[in-house]
C-alpha atoms as a PDB file:
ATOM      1  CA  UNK A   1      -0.312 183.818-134.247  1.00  0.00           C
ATOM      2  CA  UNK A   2      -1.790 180.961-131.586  1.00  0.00           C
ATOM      3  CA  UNK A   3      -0.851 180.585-128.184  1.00  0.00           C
ATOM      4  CA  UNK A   4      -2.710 178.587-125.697  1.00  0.00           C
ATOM      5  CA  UNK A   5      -3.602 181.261-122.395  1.00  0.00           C
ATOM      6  CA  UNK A   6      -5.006 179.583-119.439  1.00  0.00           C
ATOM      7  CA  UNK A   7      -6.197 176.422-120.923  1.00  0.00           C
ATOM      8  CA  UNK A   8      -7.964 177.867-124.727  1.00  0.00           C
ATOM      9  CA  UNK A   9      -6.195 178.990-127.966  1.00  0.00           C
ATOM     10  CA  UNK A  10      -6.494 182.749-128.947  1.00  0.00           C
ATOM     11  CA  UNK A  11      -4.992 184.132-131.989  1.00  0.00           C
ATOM     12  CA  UNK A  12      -3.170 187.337-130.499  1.00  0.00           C
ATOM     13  CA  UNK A  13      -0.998 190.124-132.538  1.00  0.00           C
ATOM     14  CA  UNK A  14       2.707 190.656-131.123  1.00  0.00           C
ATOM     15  CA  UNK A  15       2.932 190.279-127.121  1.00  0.00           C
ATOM     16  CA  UNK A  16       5.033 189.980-124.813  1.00  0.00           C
ATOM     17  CA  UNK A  17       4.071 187.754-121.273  1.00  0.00           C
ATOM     18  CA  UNK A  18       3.609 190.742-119.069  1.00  0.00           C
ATOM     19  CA  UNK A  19       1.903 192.866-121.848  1.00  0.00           C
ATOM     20  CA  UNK A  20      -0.649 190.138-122.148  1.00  0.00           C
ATOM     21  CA  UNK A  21      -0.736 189.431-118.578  1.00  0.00           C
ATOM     22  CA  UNK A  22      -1.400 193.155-118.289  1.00  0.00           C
ATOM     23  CA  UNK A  23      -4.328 192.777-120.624  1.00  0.00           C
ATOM     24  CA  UNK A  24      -5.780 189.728-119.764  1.00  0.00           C
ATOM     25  CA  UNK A  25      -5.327 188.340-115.967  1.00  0.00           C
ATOM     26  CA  UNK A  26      -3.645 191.705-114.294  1.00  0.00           C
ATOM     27  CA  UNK A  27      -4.227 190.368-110.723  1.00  0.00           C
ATOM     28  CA  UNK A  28      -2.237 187.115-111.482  1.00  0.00           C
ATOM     29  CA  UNK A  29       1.395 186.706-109.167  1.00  0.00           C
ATOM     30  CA  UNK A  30       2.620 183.663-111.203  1.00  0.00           C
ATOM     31  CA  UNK A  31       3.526 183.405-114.974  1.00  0.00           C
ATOM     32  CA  UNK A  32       4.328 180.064-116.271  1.00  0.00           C
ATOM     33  CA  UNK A  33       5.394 180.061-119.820  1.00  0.00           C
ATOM     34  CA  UNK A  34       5.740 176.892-121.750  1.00  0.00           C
ATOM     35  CA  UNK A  35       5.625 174.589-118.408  1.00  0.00           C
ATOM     36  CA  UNK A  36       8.454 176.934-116.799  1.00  0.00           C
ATOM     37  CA  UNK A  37       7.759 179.345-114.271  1.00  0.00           C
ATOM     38  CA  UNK A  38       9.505 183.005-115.205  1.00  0.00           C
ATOM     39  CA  UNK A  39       9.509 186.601-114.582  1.00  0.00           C
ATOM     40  CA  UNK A  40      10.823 187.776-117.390  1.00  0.00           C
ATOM     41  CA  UNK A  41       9.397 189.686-120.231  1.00  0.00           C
ATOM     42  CA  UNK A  42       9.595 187.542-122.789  1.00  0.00           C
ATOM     43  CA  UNK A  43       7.889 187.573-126.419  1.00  0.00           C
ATOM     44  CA  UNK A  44       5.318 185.600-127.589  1.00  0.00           C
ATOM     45  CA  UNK A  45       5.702 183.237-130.555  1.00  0.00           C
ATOM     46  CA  UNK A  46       3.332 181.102-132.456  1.00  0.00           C
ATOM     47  CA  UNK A  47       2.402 177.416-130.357  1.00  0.00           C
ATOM     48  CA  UNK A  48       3.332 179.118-126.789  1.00  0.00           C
ATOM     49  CA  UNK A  49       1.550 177.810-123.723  1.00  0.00           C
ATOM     50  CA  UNK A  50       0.795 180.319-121.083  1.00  0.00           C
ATOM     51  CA  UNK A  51      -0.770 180.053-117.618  1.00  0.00           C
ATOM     52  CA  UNK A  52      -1.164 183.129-115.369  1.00  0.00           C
ATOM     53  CA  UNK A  53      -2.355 181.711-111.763  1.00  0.00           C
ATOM     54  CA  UNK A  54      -2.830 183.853-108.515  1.00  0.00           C
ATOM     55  CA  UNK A  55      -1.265 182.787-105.775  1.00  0.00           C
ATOM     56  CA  UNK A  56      -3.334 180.407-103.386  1.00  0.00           C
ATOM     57  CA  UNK A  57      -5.531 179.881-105.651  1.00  0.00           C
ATOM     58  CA  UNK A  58      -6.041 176.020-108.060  1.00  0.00           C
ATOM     59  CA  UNK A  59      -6.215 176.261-111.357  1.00  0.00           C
ATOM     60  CA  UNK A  60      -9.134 174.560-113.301  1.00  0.00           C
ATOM     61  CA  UNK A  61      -8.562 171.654-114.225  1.00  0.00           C
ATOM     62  CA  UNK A  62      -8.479 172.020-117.745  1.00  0.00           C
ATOM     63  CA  UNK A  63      -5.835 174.861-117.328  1.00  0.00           C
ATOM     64  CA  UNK A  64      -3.675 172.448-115.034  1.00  0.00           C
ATOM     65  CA  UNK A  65      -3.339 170.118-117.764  1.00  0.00           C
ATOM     66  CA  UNK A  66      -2.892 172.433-120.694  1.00  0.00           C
ATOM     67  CA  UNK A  67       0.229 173.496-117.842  1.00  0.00           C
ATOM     68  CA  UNK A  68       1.237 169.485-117.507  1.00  0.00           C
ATOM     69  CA  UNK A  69       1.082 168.686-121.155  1.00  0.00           C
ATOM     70  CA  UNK A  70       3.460 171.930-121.944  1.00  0.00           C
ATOM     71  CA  UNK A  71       6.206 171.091-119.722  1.00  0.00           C
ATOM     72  CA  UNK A  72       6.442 167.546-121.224  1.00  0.00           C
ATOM     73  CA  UNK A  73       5.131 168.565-124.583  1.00  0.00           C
ATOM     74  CA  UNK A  74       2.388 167.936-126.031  1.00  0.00           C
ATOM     75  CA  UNK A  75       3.968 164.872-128.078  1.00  0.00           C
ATOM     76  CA  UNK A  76       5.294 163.264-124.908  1.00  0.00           C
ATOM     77  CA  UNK A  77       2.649 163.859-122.890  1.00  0.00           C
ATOM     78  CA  UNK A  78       0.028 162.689-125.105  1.00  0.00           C
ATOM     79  CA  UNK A  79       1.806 159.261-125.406  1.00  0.00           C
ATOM     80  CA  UNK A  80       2.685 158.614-121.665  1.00  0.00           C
ATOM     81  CA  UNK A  81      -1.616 159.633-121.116  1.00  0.00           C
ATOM     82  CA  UNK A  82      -2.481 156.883-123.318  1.00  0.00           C
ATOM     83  CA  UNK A  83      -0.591 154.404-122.013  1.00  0.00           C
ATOM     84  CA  UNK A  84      -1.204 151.636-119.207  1.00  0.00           C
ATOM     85  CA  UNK A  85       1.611 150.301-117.003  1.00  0.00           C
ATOM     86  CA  UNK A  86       1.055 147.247-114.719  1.00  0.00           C
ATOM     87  CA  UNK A  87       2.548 146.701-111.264  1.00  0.00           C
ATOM     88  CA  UNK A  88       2.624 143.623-109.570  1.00  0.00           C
ATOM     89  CA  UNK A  89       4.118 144.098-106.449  1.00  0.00           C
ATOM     90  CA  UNK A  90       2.923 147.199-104.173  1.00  0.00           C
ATOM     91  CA  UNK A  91       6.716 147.165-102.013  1.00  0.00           C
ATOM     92  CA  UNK A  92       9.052 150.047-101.020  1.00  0.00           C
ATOM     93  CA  UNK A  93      10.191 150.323-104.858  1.00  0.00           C
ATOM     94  CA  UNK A  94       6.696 150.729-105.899  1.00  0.00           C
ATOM     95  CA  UNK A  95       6.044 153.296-103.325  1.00  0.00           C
ATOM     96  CA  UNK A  96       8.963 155.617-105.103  1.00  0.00           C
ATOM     97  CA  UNK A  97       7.689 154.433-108.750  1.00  0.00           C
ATOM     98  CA  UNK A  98       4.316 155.442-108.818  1.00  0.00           C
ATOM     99  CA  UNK A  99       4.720 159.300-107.815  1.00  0.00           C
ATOM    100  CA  UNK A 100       7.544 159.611-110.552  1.00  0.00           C
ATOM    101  CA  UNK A 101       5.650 158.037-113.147  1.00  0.00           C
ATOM    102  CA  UNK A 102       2.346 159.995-111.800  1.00  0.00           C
ATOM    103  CA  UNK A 103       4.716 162.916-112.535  1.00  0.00           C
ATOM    104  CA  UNK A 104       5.162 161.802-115.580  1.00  0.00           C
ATOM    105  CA  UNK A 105       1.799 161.457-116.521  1.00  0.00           C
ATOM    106  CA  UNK A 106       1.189 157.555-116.996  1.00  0.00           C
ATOM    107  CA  UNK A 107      -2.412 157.866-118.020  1.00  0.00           C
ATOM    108  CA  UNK A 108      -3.561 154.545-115.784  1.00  0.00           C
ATOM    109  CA  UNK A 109      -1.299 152.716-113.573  1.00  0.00           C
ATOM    110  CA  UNK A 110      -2.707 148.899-112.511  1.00  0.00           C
ATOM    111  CA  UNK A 111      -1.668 147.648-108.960  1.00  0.00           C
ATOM    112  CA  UNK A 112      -2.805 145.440-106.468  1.00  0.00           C
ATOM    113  CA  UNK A 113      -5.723 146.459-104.277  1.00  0.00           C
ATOM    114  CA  UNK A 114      -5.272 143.703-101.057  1.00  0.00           C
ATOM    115  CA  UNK A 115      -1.581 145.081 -99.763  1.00  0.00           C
ATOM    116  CA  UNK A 116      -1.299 146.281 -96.358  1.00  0.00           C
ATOM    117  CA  UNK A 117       1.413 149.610 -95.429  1.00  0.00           C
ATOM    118  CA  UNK A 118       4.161 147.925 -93.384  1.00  0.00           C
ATOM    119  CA  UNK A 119       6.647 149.656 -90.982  1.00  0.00           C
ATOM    120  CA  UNK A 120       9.465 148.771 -93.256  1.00  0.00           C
ATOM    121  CA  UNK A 121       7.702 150.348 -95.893  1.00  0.00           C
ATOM    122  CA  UNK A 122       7.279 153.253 -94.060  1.00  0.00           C
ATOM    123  CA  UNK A 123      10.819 153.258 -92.534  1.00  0.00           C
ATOM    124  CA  UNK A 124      12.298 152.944 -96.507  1.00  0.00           C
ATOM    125  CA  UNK A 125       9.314 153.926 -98.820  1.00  0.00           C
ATOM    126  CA  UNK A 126       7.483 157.736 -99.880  1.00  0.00           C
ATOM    127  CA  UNK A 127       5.021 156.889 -96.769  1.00  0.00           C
ATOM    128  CA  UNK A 128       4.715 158.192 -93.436  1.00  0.00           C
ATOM    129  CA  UNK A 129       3.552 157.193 -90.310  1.00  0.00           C
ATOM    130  CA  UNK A 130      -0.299 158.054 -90.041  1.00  0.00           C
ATOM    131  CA  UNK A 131      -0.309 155.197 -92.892  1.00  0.00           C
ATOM    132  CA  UNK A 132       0.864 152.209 -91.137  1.00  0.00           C
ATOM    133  CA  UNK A 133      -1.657 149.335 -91.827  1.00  0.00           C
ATOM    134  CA  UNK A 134      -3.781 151.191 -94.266  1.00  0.00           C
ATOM    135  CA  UNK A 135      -4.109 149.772 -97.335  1.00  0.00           C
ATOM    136  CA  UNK A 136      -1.811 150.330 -99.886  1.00  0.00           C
ATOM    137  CA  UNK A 137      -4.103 150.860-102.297  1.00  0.00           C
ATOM    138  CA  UNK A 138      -6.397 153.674-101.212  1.00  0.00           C
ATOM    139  CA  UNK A 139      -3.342 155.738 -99.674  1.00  0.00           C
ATOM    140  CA  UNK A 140      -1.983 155.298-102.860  1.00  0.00           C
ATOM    141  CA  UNK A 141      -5.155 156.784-104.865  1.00  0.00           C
ATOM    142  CA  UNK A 142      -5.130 159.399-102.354  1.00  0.00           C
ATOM    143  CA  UNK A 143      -1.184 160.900-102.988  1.00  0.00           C
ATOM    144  CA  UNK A 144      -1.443 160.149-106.767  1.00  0.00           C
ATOM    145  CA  UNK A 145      -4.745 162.538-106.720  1.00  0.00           C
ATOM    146  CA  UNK A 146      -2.755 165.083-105.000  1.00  0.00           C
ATOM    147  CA  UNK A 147       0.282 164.796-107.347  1.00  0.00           C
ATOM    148  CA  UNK A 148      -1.155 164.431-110.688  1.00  0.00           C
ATOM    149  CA  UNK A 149      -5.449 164.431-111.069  1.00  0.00           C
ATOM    150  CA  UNK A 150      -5.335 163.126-114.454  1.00  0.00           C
ATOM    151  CA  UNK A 151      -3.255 159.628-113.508  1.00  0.00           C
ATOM    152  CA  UNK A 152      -6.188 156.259-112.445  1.00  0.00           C
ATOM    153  CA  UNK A 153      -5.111 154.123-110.086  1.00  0.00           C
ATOM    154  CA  UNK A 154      -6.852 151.259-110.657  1.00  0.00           C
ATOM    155  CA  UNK A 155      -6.476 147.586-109.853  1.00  0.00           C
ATOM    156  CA  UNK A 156      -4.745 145.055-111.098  1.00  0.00           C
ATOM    157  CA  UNK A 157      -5.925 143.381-114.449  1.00  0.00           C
ATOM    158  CA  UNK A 158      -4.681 141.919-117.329  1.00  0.00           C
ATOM    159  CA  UNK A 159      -5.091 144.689-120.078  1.00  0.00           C
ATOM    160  CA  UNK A 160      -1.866 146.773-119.732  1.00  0.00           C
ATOM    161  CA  UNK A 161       0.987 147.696-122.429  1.00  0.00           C
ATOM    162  CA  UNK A 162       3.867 147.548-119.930  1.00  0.00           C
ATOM    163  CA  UNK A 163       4.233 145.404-116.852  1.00  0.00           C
ATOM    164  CA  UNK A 164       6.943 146.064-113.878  1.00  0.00           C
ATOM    165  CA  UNK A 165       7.813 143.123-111.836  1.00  0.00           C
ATOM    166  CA  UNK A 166      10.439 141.966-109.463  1.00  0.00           C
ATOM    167  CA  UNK A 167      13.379 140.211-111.147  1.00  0.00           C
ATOM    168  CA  UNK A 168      11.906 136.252-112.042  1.00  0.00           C
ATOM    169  CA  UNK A 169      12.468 134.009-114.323  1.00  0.00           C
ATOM    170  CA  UNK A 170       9.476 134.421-116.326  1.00  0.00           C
ATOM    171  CA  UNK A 171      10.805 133.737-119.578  1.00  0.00           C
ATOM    172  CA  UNK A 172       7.006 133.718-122.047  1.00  0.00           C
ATOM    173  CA  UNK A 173       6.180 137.578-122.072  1.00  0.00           C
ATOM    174  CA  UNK A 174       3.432 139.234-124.585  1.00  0.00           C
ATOM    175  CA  UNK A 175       4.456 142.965-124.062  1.00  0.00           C
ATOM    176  CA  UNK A 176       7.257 144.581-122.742  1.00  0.00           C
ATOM    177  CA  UNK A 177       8.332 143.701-119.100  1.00  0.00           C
ATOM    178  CA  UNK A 178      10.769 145.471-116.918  1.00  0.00           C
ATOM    179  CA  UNK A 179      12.136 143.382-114.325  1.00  0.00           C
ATOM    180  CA  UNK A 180      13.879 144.846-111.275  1.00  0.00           C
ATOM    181  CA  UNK A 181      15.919 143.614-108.491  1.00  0.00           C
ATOM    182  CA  UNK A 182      16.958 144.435-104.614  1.00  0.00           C
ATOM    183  CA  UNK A 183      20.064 145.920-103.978  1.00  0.00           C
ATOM    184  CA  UNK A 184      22.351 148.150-101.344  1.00  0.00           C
ATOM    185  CA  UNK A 185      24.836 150.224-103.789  1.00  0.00           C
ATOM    186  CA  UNK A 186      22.639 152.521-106.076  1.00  0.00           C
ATOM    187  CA  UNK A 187      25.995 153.331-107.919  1.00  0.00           C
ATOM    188  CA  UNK A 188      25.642 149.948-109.737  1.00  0.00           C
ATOM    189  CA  UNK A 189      22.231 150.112-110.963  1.00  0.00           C
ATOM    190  CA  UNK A 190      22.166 149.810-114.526  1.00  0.00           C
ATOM    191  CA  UNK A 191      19.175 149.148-117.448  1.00  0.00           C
ATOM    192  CA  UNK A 192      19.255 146.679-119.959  1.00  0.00           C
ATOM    193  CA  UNK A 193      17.611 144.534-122.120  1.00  0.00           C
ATOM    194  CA  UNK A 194      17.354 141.052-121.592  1.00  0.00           C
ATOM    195  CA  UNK A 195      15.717 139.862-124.731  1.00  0.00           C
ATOM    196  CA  UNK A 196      13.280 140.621-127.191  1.00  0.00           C
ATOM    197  CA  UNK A 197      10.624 142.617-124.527  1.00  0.00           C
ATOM    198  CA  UNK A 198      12.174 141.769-121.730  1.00  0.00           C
ATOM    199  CA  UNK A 199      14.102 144.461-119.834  1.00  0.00           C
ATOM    200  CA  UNK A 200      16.459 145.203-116.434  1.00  0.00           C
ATOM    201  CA  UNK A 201      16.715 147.796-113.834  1.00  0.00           C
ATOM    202  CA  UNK A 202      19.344 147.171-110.608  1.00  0.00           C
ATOM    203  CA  UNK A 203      22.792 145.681-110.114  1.00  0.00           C
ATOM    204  CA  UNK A 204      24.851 142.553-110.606  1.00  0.00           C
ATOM    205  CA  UNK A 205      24.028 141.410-107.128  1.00  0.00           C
ATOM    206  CA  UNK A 206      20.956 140.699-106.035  1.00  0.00           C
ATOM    207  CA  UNK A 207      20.080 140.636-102.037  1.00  0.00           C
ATOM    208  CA  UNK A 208      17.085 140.101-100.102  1.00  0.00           C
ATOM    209  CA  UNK A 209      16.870 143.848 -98.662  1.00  0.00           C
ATOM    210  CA  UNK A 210      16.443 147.085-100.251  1.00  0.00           C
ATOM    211  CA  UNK A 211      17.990 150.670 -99.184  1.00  0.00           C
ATOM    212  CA  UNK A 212      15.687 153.653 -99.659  1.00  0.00           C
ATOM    213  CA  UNK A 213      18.783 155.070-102.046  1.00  0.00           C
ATOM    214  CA  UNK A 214      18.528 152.320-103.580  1.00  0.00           C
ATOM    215  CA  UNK A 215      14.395 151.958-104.849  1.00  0.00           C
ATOM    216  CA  UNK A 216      14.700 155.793-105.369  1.00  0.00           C
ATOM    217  CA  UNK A 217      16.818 155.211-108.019  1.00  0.00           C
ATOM    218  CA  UNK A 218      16.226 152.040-109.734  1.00  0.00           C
ATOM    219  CA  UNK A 219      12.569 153.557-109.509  1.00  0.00           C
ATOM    220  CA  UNK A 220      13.898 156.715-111.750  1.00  0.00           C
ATOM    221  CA  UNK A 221      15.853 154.151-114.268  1.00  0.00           C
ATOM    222  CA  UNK A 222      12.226 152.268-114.969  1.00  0.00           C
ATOM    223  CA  UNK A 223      10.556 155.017-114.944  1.00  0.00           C
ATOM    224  CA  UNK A 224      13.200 156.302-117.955  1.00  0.00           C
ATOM    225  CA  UNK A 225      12.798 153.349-119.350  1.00  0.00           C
ATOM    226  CA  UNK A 226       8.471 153.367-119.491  1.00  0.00           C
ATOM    227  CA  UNK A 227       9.245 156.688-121.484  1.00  0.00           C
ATOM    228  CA  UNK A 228      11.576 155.607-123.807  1.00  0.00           C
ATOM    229  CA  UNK A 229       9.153 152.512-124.557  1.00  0.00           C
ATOM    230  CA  UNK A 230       6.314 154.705-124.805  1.00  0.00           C
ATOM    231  CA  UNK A 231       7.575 157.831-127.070  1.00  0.00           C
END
């Protein structure tokens, strides 16, 4: 049978994780079978993904992704890697968004490159302190690179498959568009579609301000929604 060890595909006999560990990377304090980290002993079948890392120590990169791609699956992960997903707006929403769908492993994520870090985003957004009046931008390529090596953050432009924008009422869309709004009461967030391509994250009642409870989860429900457009 095949399993993928550390990033390459050997053909092994019957094994277990700590036999092979035991045979192959015996100085290794972390097993992570299948995206999942364990300590069990548990048997090898055919199409396993195994990673056997020592502690303070960075896996290649090539063994980091084989590590990505098996906790999402190959299937999903391949699809979220080749797609694009606009932003238009670099606020406090964004600044929840983008880490998630980094997570997720949004192959290139487009965003606006002349937005400064507020207070308020600080105060409500995934930013701290030392990044008040840096741009938005390069702080942002920064933490993504920390998160997830294999995302771009690159700027804004018009070839994307999936744009995210603040609720309008931009009616003429070419691809699929999430819109999102404001809101106080993440209990009422909700996603829908609108119309052919056009989609909604956030509540019946749209206000001016935004809660941190509130962009951390409307952020998760587009972020839900990117995969399910994208799988």
């Amino acid at each position: 049978m095949n399993v993928t060890v550390n990033g390459k595909i050997l053909s092994i006999d019957f094994e277990t994780t700590k036999t092979l560990k035991e045979r192959l990377f015996s100085n290794a304090d972390i097993t992570i079978l299948n995206g999942f980290q364990t300590v069990e002993d548990i048997p090898l079948k055919d199409g396993d993904t195994i990673n056997y890392i020592k502690k303070g120590t960075m896996p290649p990169l090539n063994e980091l992704e084989t590590m990505i791609s098996s906790r999402h699956t190959p299937k999903v992960y391949n699809a979220l890697k080749s797609v694009t997903v606009a932003i238009d707006t670099l606020d406090i929403v964004a600044s929840y968004l983008i880490p998630i769908m980094a997570r997720l492993g949004v192959g290139t994520i487009l965003v606006p490159t002349n937005v400064t870090i507020s207070q308020e985003i600080i105060s409500k957004g995934d930013f701290i302190e030392k990044d008040l009046n840096l741009n938005y931008f390069d702080i942002l390529k920064e933490k993504i690179s920390n998160i997830n090596p294999f995302v771009k953050i690159e700027p804004l432009k018009d070839n994307y498959n999936i744009l995210v924008t603040r609720f309008n009422e931009h009616n003429n869309v070419d691809r699929p568009t999430i819109y999102y709004n404001y809101g106080n009461d993440a209990n009422d967030i909700i996603t829908k579609e609108l119309s052919n391509d056009r989609y909604f994250c956030g509540c019946k009642n749209t206000i001016n301000d935004v809660t941190p409870t509130y962009s951390m989860v409307v952020s998760g429900h587009i972020a839900n929604l990117i995969v399910n457009l994208t799988v």
